[in-house]
PDB file of N, CA and C in Angstrom:
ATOM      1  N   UNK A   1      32.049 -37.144-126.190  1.00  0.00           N
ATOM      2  CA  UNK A   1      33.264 -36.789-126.906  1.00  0.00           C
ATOM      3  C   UNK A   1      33.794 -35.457-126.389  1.00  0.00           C
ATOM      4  N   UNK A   2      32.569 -34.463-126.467  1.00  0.00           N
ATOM      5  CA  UNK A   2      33.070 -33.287-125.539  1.00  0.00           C
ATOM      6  C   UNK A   2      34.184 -32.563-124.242  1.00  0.00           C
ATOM      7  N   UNK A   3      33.590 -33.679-123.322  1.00  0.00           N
ATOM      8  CA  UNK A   3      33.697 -33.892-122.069  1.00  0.00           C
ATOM      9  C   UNK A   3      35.350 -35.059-122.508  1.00  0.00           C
ATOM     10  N   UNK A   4      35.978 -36.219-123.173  1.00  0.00           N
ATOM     11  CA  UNK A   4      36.645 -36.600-123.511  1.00  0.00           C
ATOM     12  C   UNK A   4      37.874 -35.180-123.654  1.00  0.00           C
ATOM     13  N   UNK A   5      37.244 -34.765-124.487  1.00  0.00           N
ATOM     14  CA  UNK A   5      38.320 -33.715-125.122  1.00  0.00           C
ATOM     15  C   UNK A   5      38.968 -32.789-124.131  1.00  0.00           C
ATOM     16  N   UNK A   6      37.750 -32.056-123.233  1.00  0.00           N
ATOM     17  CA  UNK A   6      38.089 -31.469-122.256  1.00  0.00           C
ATOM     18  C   UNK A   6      38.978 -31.743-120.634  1.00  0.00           C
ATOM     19  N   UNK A   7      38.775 -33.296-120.916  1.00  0.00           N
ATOM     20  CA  UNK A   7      39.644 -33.520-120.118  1.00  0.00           C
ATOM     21  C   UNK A   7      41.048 -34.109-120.529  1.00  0.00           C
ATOM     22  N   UNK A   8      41.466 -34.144-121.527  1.00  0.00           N
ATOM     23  CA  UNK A   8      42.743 -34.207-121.941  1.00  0.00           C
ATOM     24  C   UNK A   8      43.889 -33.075-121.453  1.00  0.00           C
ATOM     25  N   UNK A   9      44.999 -33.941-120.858  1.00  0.00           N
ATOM     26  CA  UNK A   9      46.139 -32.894-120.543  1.00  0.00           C
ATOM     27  C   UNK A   9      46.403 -32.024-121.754  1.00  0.00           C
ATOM     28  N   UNK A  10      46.765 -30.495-121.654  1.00  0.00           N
ATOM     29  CA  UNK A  10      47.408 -29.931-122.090  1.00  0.00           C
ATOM     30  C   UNK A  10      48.638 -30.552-123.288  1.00  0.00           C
ATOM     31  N   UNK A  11      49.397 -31.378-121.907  1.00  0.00           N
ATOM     32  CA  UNK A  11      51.033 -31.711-123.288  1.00  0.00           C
ATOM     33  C   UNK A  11      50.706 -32.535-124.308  1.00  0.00           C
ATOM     34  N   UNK A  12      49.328 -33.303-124.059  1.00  0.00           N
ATOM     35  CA  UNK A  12      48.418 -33.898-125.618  1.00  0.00           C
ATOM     36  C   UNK A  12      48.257 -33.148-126.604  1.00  0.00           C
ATOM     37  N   UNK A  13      47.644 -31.816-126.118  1.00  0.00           N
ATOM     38  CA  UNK A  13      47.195 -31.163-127.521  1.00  0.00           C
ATOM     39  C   UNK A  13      48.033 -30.220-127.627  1.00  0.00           C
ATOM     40  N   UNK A  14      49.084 -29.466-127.599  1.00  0.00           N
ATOM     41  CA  UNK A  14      49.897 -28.545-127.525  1.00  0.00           C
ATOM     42  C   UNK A  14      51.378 -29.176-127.166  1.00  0.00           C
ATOM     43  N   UNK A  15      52.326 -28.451-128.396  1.00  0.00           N
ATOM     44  CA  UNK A  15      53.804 -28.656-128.627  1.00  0.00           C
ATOM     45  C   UNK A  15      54.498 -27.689-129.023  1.00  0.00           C
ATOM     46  N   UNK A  16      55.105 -27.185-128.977  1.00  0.00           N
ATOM     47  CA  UNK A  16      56.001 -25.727-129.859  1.00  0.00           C
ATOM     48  C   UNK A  16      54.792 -25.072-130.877  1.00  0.00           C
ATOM     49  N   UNK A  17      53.864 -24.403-130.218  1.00  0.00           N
ATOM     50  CA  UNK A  17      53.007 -23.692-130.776  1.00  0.00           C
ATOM     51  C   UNK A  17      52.478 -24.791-132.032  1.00  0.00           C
ATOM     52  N   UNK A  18      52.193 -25.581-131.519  1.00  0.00           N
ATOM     53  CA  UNK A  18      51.931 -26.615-133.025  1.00  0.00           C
ATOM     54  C   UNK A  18      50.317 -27.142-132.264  1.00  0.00           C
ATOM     55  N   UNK A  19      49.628 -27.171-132.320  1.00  0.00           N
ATOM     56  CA  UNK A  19      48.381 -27.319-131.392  1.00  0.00           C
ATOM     57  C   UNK A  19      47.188 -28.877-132.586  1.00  0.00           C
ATOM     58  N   UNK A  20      46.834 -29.231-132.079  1.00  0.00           N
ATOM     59  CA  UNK A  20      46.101 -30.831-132.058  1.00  0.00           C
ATOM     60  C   UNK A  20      46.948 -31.614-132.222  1.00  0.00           C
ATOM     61  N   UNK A  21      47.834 -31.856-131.408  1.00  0.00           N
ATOM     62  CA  UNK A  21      48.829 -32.655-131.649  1.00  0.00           C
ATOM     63  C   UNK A  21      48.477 -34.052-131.254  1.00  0.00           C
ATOM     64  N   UNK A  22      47.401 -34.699-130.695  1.00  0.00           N
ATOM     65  CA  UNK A  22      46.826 -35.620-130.515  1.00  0.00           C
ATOM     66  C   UNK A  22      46.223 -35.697-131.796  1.00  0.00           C
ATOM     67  N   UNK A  23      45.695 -35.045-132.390  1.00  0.00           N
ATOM     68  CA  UNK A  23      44.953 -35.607-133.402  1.00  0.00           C
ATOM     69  C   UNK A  23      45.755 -35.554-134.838  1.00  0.00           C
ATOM     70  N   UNK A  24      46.288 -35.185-134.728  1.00  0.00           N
ATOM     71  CA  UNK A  24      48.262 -34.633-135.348  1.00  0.00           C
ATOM     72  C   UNK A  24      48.527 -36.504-135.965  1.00  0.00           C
ATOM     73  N   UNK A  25      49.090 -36.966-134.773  1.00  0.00           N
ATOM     74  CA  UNK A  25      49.338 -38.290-134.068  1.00  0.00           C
ATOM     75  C   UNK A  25      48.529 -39.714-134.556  1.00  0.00           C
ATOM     76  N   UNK A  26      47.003 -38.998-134.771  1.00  0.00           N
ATOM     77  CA  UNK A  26      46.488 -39.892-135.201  1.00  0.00           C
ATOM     78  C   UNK A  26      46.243 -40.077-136.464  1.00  0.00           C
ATOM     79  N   UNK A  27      46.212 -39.029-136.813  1.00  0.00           N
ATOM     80  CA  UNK A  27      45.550 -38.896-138.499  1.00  0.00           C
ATOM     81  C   UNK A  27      47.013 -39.262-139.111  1.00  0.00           C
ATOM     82  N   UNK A  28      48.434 -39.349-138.468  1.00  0.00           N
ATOM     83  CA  UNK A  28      49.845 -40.042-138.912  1.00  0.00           C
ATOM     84  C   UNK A  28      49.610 -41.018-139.303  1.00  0.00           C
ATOM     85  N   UNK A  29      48.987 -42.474-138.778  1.00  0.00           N
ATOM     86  CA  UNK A  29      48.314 -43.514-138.855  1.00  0.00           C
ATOM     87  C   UNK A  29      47.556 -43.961-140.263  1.00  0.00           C
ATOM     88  N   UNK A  30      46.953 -43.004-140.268  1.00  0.00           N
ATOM     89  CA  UNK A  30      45.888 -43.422-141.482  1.00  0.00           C
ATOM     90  C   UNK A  30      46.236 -42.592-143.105  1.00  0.00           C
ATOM     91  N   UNK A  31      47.018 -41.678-142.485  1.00  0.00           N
ATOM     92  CA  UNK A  31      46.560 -40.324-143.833  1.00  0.00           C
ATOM     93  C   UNK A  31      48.531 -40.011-144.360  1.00  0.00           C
ATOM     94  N   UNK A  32      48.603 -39.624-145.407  1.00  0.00           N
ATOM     95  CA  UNK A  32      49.937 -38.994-145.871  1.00  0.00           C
ATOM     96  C   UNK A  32      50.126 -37.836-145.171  1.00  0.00           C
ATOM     97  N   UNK A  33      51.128 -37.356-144.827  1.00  0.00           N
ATOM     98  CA  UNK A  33      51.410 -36.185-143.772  1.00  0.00           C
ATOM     99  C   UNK A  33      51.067 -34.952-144.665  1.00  0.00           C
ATOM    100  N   UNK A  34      50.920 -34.849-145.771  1.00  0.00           N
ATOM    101  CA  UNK A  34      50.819 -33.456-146.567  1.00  0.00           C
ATOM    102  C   UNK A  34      49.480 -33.247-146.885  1.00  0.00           C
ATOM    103  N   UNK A  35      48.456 -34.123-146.259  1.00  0.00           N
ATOM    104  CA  UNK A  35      47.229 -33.954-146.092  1.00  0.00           C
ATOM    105  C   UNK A  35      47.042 -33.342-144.920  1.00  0.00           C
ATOM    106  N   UNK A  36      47.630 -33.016-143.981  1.00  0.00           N
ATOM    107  CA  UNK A  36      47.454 -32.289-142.346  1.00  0.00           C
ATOM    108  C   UNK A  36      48.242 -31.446-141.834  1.00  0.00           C
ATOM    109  N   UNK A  37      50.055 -31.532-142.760  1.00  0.00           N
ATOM    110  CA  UNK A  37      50.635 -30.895-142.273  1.00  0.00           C
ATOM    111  C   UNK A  37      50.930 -29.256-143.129  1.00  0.00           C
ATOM    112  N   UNK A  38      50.422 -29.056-143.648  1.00  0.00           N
ATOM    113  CA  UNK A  38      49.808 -27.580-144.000  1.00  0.00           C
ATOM    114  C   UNK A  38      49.927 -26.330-143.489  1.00  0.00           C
ATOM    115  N   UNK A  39      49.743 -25.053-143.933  1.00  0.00           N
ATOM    116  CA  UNK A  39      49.222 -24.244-143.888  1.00  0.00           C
ATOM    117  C   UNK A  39      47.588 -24.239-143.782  1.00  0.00           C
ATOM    118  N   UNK A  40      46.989 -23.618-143.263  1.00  0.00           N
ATOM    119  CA  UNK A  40      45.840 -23.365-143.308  1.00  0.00           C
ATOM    120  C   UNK A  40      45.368 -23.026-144.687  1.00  0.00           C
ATOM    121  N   UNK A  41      43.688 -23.483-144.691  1.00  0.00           N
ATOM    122  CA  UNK A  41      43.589 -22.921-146.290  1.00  0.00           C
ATOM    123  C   UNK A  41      41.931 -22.650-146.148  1.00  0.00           C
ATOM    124  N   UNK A  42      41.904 -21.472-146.742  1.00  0.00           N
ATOM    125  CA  UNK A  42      40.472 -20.312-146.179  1.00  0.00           C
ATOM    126  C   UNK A  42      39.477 -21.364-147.706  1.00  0.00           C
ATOM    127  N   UNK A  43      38.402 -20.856-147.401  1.00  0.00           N
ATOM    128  CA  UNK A  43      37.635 -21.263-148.664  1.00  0.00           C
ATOM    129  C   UNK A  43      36.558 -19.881-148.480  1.00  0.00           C
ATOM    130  N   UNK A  44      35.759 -19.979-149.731  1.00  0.00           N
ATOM    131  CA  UNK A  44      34.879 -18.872-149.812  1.00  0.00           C
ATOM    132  C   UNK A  44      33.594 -19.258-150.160  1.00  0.00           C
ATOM    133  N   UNK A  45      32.555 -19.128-149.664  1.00  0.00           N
ATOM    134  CA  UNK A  45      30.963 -19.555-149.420  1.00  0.00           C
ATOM    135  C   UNK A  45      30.658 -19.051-150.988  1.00  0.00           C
ATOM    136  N   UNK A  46      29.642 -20.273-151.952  1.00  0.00           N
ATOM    137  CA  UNK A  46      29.677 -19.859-153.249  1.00  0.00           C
ATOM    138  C   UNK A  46      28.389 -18.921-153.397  1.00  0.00           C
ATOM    139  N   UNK A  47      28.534 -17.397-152.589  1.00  0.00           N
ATOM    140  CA  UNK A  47      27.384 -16.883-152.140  1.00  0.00           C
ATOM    141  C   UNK A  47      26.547 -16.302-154.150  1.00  0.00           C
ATOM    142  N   UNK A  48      27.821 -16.398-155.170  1.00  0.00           N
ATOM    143  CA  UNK A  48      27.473 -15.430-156.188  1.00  0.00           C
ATOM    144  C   UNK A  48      26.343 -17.005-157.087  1.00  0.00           C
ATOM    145  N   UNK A  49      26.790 -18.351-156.675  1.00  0.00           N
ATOM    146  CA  UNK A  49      25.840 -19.334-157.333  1.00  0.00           C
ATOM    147  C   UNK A  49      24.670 -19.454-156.588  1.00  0.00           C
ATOM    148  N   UNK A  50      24.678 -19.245-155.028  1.00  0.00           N
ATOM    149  CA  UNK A  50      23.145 -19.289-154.638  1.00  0.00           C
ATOM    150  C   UNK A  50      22.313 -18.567-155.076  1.00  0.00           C
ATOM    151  N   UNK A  51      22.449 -17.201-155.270  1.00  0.00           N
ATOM    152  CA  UNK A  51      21.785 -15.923-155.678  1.00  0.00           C
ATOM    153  C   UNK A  51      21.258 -16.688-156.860  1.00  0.00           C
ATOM    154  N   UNK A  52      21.748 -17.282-157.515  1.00  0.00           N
ATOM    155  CA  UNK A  52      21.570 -17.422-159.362  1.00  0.00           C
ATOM    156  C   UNK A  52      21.128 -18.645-159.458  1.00  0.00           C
ATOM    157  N   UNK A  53      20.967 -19.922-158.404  1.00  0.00           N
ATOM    158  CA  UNK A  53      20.563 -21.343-158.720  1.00  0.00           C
ATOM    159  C   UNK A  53      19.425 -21.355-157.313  1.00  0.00           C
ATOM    160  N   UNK A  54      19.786 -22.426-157.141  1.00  0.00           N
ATOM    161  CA  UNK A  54      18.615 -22.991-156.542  1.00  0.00           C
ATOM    162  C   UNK A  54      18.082 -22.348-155.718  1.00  0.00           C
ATOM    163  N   UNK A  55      18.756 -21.888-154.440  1.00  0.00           N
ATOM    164  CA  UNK A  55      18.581 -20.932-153.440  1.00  0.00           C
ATOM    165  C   UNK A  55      17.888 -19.574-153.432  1.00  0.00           C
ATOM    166  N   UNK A  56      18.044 -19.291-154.738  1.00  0.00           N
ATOM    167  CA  UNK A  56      17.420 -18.389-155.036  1.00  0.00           C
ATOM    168  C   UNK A  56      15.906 -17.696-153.677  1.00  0.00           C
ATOM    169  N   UNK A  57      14.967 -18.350-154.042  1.00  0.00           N
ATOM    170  CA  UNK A  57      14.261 -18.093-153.066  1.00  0.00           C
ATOM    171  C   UNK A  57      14.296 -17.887-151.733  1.00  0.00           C
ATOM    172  N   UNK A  58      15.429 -18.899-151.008  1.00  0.00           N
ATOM    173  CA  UNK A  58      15.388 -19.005-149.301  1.00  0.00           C
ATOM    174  C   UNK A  58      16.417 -17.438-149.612  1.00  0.00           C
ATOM    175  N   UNK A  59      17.056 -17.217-150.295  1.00  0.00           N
ATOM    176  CA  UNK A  59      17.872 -15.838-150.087  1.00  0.00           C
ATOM    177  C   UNK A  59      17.207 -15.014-150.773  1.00  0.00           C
ATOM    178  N   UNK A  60      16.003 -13.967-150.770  1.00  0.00           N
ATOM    179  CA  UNK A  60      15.901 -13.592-151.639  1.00  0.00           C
ATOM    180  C   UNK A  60      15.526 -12.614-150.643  1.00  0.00           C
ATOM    181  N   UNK A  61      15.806 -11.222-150.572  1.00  0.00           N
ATOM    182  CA  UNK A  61      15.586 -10.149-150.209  1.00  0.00           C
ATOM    183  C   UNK A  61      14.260  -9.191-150.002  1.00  0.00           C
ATOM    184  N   UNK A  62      14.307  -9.683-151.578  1.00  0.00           N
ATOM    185  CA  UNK A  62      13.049  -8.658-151.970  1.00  0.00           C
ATOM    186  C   UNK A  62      11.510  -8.733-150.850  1.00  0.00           C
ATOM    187  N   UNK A  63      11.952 -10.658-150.552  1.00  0.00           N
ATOM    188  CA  UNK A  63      10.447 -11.147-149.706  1.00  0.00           C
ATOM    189  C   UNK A  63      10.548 -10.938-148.113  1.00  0.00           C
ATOM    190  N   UNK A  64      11.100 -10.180-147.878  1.00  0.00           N
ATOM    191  CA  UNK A  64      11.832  -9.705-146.476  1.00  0.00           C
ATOM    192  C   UNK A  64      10.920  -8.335-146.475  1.00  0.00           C
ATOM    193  N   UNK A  65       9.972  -8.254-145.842  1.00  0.00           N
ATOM    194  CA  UNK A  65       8.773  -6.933-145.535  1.00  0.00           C
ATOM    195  C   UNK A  65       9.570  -5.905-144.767  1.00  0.00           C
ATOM    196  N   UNK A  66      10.695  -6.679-143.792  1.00  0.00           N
ATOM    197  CA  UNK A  66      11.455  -5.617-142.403  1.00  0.00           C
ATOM    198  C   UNK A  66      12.045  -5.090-143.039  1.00  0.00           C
ATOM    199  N   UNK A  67      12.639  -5.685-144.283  1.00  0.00           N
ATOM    200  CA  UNK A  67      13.354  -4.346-145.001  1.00  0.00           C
ATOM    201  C   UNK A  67      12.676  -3.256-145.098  1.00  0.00           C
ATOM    202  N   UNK A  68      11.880  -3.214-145.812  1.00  0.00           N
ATOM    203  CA  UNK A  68      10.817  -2.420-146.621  1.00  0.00           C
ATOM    204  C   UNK A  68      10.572  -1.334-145.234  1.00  0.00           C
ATOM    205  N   UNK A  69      10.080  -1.833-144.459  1.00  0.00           N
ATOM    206  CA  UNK A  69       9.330  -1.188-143.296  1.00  0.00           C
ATOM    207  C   UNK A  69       9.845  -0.369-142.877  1.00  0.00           C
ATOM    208  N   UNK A  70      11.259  -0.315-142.660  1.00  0.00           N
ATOM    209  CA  UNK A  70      12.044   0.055-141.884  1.00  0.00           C
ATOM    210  C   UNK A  70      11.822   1.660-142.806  1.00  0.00           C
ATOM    211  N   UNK A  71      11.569   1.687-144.063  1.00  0.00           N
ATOM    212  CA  UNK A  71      12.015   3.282-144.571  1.00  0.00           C
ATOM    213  C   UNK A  71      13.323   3.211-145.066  1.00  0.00           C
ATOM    214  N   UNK A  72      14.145   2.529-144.470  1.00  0.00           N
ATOM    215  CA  UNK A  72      15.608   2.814-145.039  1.00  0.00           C
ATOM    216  C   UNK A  72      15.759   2.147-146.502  1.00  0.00           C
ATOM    217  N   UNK A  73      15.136   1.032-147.096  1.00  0.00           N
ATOM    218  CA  UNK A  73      15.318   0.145-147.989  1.00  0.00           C
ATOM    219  C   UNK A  73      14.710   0.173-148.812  1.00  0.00           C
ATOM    220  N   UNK A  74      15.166   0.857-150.696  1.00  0.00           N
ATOM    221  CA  UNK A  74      13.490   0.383-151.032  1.00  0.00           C
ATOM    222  C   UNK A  74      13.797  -0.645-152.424  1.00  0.00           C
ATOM    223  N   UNK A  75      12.342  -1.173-152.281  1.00  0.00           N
ATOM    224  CA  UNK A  75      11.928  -2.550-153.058  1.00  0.00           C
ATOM    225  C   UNK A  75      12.808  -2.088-154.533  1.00  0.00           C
ATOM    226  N   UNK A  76      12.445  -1.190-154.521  1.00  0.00           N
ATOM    227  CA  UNK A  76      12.838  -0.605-155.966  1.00  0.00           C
ATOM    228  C   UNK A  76      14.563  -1.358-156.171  1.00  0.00           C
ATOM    229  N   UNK A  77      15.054  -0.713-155.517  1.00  0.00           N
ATOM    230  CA  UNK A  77      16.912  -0.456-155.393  1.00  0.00           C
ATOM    231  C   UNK A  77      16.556  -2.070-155.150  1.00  0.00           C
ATOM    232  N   UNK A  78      16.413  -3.180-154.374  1.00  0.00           N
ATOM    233  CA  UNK A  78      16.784  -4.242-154.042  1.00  0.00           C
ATOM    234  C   UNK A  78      16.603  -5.276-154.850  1.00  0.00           C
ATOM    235  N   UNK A  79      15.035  -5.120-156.294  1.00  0.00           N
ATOM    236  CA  UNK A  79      14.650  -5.700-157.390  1.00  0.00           C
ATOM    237  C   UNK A  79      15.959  -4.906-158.530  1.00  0.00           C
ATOM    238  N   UNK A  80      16.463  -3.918-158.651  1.00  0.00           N
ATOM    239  CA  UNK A  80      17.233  -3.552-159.741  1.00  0.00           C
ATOM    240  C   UNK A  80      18.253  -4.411-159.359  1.00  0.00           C
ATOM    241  N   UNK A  81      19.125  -4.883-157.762  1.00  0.00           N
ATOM    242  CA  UNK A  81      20.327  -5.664-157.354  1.00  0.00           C
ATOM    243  C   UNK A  81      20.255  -7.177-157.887  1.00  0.00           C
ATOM    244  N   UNK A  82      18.424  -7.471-157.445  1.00  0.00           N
ATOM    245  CA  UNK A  82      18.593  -8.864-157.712  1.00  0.00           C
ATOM    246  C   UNK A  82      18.981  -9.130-159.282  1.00  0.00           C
ATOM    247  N   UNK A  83      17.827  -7.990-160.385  1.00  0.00           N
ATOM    248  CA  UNK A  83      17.749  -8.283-161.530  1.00  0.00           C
ATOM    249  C   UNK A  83      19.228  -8.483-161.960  1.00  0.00           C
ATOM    250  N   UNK A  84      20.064  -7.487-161.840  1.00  0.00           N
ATOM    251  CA  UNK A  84      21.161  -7.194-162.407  1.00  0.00           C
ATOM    252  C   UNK A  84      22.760  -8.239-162.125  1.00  0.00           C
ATOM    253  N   UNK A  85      22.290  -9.201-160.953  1.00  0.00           N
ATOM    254  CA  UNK A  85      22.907 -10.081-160.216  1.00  0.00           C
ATOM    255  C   UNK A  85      22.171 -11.497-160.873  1.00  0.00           C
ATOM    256  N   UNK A  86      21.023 -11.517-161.345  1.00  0.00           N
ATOM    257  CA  UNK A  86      20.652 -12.804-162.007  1.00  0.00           C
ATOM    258  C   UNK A  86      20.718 -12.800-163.619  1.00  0.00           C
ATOM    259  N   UNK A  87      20.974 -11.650-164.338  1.00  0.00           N
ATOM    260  CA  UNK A  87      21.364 -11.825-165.829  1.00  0.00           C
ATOM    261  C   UNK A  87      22.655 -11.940-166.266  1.00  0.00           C
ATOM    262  N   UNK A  88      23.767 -11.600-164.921  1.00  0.00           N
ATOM    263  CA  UNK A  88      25.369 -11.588-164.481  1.00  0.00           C
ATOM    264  C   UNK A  88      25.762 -10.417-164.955  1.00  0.00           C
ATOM    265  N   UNK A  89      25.310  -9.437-164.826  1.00  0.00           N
ATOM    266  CA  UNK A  89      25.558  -7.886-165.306  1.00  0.00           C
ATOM    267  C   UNK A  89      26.731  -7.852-164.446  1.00  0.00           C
ATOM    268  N   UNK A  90      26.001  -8.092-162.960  1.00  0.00           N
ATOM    269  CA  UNK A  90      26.870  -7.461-161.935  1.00  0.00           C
ATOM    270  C   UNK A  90      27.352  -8.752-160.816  1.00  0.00           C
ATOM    271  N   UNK A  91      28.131  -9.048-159.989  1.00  0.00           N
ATOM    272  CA  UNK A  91      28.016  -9.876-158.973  1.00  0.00           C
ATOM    273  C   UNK A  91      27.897  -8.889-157.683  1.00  0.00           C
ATOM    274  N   UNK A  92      26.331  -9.291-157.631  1.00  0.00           N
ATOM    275  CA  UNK A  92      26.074  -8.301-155.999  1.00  0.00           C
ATOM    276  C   UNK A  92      25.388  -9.321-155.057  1.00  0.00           C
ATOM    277  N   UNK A  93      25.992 -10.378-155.313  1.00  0.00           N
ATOM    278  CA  UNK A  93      25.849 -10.904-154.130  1.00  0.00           C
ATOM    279  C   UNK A  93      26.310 -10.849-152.603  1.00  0.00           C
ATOM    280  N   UNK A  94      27.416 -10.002-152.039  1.00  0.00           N
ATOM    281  CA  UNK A  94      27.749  -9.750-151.060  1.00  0.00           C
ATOM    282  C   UNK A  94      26.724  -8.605-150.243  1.00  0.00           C
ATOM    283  N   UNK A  95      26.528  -8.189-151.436  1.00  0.00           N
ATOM    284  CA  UNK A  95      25.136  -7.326-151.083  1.00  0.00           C
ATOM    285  C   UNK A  95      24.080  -7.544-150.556  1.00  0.00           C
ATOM    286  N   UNK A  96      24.301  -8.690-151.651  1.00  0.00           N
ATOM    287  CA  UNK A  96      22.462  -9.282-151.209  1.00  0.00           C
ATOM    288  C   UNK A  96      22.338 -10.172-150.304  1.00  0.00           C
ATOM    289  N   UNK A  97      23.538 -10.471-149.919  1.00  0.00           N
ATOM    290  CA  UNK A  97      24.060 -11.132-148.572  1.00  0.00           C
ATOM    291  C   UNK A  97      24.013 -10.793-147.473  1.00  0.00           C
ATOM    292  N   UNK A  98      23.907  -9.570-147.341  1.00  0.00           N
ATOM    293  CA  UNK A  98      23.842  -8.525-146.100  1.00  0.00           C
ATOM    294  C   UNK A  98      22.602  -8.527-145.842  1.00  0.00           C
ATOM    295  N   UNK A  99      21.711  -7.742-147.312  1.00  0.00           N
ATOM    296  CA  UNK A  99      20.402  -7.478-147.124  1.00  0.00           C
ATOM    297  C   UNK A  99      19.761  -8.221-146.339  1.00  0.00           C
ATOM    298  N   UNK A 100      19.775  -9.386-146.940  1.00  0.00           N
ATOM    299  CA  UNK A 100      19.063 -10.976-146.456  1.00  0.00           C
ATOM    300  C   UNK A 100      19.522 -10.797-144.670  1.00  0.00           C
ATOM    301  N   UNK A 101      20.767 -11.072-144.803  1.00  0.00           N
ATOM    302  CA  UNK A 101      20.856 -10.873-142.966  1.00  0.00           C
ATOM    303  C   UNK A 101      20.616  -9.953-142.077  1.00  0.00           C
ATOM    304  N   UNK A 102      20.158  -8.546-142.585  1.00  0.00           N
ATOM    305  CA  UNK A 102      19.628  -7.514-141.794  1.00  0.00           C
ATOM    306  C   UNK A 102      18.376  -7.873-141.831  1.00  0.00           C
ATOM    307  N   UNK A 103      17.858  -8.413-143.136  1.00  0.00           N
ATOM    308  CA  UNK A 103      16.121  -8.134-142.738  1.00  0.00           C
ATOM    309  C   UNK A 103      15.672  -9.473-142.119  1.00  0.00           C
ATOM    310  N   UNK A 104      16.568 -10.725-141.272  1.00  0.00           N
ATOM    311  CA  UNK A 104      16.387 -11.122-140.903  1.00  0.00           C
ATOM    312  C   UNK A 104      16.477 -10.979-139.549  1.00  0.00           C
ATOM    313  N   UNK A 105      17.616 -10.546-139.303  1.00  0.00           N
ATOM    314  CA  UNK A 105      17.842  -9.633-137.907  1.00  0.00           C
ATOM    315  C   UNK A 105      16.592  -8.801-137.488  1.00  0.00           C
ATOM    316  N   UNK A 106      15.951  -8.279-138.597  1.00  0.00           N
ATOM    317  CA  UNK A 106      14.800  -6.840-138.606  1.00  0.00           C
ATOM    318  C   UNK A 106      13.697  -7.932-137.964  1.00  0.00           C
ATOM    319  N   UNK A 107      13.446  -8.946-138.630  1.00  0.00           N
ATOM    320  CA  UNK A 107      12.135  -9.564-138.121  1.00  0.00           C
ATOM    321  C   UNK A 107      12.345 -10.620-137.031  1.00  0.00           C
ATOM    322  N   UNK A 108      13.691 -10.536-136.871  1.00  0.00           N
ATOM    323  CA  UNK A 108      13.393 -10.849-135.357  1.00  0.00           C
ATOM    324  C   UNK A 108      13.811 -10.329-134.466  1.00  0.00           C
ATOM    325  N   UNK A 109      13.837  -9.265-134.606  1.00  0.00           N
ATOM    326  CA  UNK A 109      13.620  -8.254-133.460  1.00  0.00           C
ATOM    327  C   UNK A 109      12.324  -7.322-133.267  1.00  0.00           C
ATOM    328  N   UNK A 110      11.861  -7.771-134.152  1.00  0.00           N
ATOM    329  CA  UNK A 110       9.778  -7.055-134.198  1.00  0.00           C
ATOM    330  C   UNK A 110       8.805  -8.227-133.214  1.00  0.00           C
TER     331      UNK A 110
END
């Protein structure tokens, strides 16, 4: 499919700055036009329900040692974020979003 795509001319996928116009074309076929012909539309990762449901564990900061190690981070400050983010005091999940991805970054780079 890759290799398909890549070899498609240009005047297929591109028109007056209007771009998949092959696939534009096709989805005409099957779908109502106000399903494709749009604006773009952003969505947002439901990072404040993982913290608080199931996920809980695979995101959980606190069990991340590279934090800790490092000196810069402490257990203390990162158990007051989680606590205060799982009784809904606070939404610090963007926080704890980071955390999680530095101290994953941390242990794999050790």
């Amino acid at each position: 499919v890759l290799e398909f795509a890549l070899d498609l001319p240009d005047r297929w996928l591109l028109r007056r700055n209007q771009g998949k116009l092959l696939l534009r074309r096709l989805l005409r076929r099957y779908l109502p036009a106000e399903l494709f012909q749009r604006p773009k539309q952003g969505f947002s990762v439901p990072l404040r329900d993982w913290f608080r449901g199931a996920l809980t564990a695979a995101f959980d900061p606190a069990r991340c040692e590279a934090l800790f190690d490092s000196g810069f981070i402490r257990r203390e400050g990162v158990t007051q974020l989680l606590d205060a983010h799982a009784r809904g005091h606070r939404d610090h999940s963007q926080r704890l979003f980071n955390l999680v991805v530095l101290g994953r970054w941390l242990e794999a780079c050790a």
